[in-house]
N, C-alpha and C. Protein backbone atom coordinates (compact mmCIF):
# COMPACT_ATOMS: atom_id res chain seq x y z
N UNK A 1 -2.78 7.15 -14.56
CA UNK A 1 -1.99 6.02 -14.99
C UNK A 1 -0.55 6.46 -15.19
N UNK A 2 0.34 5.71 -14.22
CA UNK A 2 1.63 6.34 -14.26
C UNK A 2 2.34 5.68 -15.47
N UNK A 3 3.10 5.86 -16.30
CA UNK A 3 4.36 5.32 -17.07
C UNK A 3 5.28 4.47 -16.59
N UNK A 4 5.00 3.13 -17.26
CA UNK A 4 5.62 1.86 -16.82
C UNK A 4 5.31 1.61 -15.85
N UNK A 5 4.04 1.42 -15.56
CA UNK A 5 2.44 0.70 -14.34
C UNK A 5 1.90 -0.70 -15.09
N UNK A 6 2.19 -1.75 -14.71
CA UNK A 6 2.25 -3.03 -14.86
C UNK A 6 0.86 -3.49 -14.88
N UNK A 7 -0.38 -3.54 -15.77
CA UNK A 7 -1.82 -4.00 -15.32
C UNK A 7 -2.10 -5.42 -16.23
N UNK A 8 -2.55 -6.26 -15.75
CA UNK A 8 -3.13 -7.68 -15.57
C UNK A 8 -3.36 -7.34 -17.43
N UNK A 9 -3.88 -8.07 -17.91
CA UNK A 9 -4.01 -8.31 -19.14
C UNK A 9 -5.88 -8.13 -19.25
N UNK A 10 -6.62 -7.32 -19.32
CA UNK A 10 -7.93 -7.46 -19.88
C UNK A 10 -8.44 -8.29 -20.68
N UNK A 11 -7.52 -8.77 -21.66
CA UNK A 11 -8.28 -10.05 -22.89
C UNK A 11 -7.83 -11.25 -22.10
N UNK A 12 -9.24 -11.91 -21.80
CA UNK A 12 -8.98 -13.69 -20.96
C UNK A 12 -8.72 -14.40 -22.28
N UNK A 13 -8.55 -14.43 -23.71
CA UNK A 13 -8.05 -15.02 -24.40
C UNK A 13 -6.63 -15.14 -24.55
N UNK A 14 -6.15 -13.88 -24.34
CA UNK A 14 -4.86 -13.88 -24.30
C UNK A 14 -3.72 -13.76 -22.96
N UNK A 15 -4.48 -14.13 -22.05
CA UNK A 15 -3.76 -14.07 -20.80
C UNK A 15 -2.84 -14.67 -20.45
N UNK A 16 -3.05 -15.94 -21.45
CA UNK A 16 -2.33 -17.16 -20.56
C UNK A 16 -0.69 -16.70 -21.32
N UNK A 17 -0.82 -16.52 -22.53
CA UNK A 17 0.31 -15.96 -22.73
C UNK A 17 1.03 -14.74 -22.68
N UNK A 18 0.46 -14.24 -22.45
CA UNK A 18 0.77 -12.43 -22.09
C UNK A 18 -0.59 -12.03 -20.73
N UNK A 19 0.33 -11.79 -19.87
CA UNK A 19 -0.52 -12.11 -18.57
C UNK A 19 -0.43 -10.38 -17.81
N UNK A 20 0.73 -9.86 -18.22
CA UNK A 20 1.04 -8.27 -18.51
C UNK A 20 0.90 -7.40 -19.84
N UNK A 21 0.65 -5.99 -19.37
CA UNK A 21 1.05 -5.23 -20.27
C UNK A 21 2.05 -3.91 -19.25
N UNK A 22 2.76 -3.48 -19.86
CA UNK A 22 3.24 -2.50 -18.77
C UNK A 22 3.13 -0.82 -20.23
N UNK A 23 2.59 -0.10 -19.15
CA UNK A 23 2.22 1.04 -20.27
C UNK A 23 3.40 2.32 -20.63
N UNK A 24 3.88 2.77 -21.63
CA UNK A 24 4.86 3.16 -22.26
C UNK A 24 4.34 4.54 -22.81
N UNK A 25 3.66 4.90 -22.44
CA UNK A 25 3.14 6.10 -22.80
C UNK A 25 3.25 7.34 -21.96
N UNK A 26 4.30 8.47 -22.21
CA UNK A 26 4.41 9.67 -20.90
C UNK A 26 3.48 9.91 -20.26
N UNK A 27 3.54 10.50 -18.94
CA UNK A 27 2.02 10.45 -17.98
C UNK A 27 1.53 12.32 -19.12
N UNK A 28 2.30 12.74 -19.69
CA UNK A 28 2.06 13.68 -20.44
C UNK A 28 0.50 13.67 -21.41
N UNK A 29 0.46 12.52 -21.44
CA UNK A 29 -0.76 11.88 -22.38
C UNK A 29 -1.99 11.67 -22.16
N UNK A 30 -2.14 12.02 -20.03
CA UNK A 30 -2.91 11.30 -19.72
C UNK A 30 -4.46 11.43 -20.30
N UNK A 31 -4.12 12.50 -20.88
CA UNK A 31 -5.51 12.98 -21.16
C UNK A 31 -5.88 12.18 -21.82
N UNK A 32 -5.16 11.61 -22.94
CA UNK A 32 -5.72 10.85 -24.41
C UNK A 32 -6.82 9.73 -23.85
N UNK A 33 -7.80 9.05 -24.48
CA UNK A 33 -8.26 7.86 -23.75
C UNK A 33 -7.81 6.53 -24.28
N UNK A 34 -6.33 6.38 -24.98
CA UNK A 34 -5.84 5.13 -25.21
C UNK A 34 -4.37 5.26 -24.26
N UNK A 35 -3.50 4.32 -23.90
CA UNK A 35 -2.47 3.70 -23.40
C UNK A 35 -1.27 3.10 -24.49
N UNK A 36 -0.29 3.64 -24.75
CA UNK A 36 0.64 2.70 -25.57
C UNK A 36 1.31 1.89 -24.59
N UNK A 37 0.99 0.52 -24.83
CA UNK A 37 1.24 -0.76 -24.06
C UNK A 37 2.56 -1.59 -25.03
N UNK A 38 3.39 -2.22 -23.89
CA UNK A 38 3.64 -3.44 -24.56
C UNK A 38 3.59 -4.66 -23.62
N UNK A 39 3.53 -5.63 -24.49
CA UNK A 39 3.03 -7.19 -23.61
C UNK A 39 4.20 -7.40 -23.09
N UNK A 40 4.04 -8.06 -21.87
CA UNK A 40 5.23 -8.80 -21.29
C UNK A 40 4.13 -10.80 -20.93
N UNK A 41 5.45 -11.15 -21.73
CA UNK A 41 4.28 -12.42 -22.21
C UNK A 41 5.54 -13.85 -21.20
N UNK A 42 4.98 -14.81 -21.21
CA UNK A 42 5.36 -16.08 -20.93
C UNK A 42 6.52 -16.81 -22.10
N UNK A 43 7.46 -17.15 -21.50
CA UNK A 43 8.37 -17.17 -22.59
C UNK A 43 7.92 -19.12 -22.89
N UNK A 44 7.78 -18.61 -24.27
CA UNK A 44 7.54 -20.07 -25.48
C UNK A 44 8.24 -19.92 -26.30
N UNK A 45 9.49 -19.49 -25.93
CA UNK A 45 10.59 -19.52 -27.32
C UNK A 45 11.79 -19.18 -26.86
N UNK A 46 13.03 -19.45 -27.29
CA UNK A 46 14.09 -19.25 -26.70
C UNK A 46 14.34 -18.09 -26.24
N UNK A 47 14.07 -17.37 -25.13
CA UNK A 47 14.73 -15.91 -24.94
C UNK A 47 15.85 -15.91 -24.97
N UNK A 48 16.70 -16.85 -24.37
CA UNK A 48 18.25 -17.05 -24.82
C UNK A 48 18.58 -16.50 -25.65
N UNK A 49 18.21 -17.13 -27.56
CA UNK A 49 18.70 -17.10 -28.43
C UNK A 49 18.41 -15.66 -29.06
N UNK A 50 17.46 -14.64 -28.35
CA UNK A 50 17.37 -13.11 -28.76
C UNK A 50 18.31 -12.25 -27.84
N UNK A 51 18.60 -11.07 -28.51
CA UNK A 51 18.78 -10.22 -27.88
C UNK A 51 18.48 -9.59 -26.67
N UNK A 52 19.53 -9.49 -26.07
CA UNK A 52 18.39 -9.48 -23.92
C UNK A 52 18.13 -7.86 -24.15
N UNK A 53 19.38 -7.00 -25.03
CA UNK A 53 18.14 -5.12 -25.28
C UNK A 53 16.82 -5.59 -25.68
N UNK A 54 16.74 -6.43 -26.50
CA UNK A 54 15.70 -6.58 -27.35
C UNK A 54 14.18 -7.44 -26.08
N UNK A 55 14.77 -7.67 -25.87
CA UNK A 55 13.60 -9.15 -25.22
C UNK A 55 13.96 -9.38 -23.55
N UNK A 56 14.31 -8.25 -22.54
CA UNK A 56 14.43 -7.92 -21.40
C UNK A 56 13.74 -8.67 -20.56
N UNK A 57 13.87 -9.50 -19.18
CA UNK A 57 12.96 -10.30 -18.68
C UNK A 57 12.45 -9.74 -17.49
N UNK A 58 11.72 -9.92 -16.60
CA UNK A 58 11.25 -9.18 -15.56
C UNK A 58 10.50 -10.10 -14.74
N UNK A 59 10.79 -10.15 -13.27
CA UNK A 59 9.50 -10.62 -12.67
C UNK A 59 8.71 -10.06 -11.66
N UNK A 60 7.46 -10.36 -12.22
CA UNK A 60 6.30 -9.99 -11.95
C UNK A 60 5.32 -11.00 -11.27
N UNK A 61 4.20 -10.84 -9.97
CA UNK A 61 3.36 -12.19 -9.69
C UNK A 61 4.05 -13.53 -9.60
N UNK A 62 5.49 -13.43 -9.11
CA UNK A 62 6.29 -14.68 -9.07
C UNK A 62 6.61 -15.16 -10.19
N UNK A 63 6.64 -14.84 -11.55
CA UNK A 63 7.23 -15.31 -12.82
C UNK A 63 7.66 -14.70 -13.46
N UNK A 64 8.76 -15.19 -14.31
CA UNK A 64 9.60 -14.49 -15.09
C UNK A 64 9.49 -13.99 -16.18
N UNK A 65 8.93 -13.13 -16.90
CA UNK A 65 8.35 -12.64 -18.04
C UNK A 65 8.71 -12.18 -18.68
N UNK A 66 9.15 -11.79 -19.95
CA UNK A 66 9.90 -11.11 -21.20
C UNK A 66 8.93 -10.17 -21.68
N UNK A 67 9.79 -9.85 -21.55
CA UNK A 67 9.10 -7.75 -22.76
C UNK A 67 9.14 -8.27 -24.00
N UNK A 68 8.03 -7.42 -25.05
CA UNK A 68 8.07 -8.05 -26.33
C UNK A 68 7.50 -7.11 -27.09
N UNK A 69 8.57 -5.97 -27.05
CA UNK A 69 8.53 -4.81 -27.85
C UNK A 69 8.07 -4.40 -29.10
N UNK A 70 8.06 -5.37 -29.95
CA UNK A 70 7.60 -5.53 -31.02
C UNK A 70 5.99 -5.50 -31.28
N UNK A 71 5.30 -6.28 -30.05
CA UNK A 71 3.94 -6.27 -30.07
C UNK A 71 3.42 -5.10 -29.29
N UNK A 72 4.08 -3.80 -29.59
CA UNK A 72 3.67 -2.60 -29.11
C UNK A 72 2.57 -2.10 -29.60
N UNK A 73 1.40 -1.88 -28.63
CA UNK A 73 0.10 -1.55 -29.32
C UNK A 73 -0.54 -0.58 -28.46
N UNK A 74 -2.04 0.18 -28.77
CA UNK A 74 -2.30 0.77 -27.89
C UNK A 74 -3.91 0.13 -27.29
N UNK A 75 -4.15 0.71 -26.37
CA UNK A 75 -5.06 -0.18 -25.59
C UNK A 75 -6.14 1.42 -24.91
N UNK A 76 -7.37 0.60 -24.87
CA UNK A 76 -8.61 2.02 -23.97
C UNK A 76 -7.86 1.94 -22.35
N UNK A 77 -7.49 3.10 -22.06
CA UNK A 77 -7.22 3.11 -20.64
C UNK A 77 -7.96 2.74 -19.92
N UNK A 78 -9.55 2.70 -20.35
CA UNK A 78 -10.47 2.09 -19.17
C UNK A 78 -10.58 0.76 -18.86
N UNK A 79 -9.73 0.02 -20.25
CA UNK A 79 -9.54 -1.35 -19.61
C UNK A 79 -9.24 -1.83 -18.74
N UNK A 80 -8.04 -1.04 -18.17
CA UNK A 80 -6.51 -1.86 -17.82
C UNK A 80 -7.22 -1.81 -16.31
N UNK A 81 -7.80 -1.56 -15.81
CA UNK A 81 -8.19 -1.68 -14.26
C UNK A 81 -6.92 -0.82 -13.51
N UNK A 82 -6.64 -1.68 -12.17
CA UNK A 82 -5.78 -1.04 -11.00
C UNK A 82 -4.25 -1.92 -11.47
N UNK A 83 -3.42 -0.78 -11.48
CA UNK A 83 -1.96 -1.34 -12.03
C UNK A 83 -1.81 -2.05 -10.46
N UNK A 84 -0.66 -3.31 -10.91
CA UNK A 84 -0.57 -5.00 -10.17
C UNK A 84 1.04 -4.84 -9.83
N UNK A 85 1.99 -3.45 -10.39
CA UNK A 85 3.17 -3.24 -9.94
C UNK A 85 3.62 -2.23 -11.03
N UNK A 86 4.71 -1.76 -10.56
CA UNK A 86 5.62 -0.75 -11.36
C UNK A 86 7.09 -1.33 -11.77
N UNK A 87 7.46 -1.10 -13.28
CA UNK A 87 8.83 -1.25 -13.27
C UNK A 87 9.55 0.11 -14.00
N UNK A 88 9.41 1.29 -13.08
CA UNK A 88 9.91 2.63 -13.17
C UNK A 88 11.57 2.16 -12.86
N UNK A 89 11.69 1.43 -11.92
CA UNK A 89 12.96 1.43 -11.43
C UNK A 89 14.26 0.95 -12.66
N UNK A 90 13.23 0.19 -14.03
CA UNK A 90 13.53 -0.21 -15.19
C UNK A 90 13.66 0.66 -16.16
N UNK A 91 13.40 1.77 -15.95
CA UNK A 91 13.17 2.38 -17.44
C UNK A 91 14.04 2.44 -18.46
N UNK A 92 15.12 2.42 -18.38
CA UNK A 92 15.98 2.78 -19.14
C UNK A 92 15.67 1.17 -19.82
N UNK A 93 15.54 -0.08 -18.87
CA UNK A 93 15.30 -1.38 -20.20
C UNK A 93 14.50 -1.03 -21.02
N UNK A 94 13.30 -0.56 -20.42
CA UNK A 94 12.08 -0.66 -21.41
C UNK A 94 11.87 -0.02 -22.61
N UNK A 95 12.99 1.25 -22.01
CA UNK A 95 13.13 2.49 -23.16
C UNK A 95 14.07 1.90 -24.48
N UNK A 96 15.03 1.14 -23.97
CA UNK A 96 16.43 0.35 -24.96
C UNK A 96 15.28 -0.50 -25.59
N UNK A 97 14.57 -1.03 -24.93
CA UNK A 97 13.66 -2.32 -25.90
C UNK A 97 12.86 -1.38 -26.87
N UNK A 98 12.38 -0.95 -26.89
CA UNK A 98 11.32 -0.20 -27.80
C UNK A 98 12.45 1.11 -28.92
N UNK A 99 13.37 1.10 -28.27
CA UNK A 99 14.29 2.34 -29.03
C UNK A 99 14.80 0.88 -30.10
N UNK A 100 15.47 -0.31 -29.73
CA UNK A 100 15.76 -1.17 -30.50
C UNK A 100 14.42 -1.72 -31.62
N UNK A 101 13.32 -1.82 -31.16
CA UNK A 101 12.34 -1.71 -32.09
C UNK A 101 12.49 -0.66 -33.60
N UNK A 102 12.90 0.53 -32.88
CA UNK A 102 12.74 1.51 -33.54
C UNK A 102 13.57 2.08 -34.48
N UNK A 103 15.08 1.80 -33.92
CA UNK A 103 16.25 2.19 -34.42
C UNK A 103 16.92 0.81 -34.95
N UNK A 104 16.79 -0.22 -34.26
CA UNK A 104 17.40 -1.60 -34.91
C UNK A 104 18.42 -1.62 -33.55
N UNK A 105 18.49 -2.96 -33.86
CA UNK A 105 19.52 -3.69 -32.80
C UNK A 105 21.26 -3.08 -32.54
């Protein structure tokens, strides 16, 4: 599982709104058997009115999706199935979103 590998969402409860997770965890880790994930969800709220470090948009499967750093969690790697795309070419957003988590805006 590479770092920042884009896989489908495993919970069908929560798909419809978070339809991604993209995984944030160094390939350094691979050993561990969890994933630090964050959702990239369907926007139901102004992304406008947040911070774009904070709440970065991306598209993925033809839609436009927001990172949502905050709901950083970790997940069983055996969930996540076959990653659905990569946003390596992003890192530095993904890294600013979660460093703003961490350090503040």
């Amino acid at each position: 599982m590479a770092q920042f590998d884009v896989y489908a969402n495993p919970s069908s409860r929560q798909r419809d709104g978070i339809p991604y997770l993209v995984v944030m965890q160094s390939d350094l880790l691979d050993h561990l058997p969890t994933r630090l994930v964050m959702p990239l969800v369907v926007e139901r709220f102004n992304a406008a009115s947040l911070p774009s470090r904070l709440i970065p948009s991306f598209r993925i499967g033809g839609q436009t999706l927001h990172l949502w750093p905050q709901q950083t969690a970790t997940i069983l790697s055996r969930m996540l199935g076959e990653p659905v795309a990569s946003l390596k070419g992003d890192q530095s957003r993904l890294l600013d979103a979660l460093d703003a988590v961490v350090s503040g805006i």
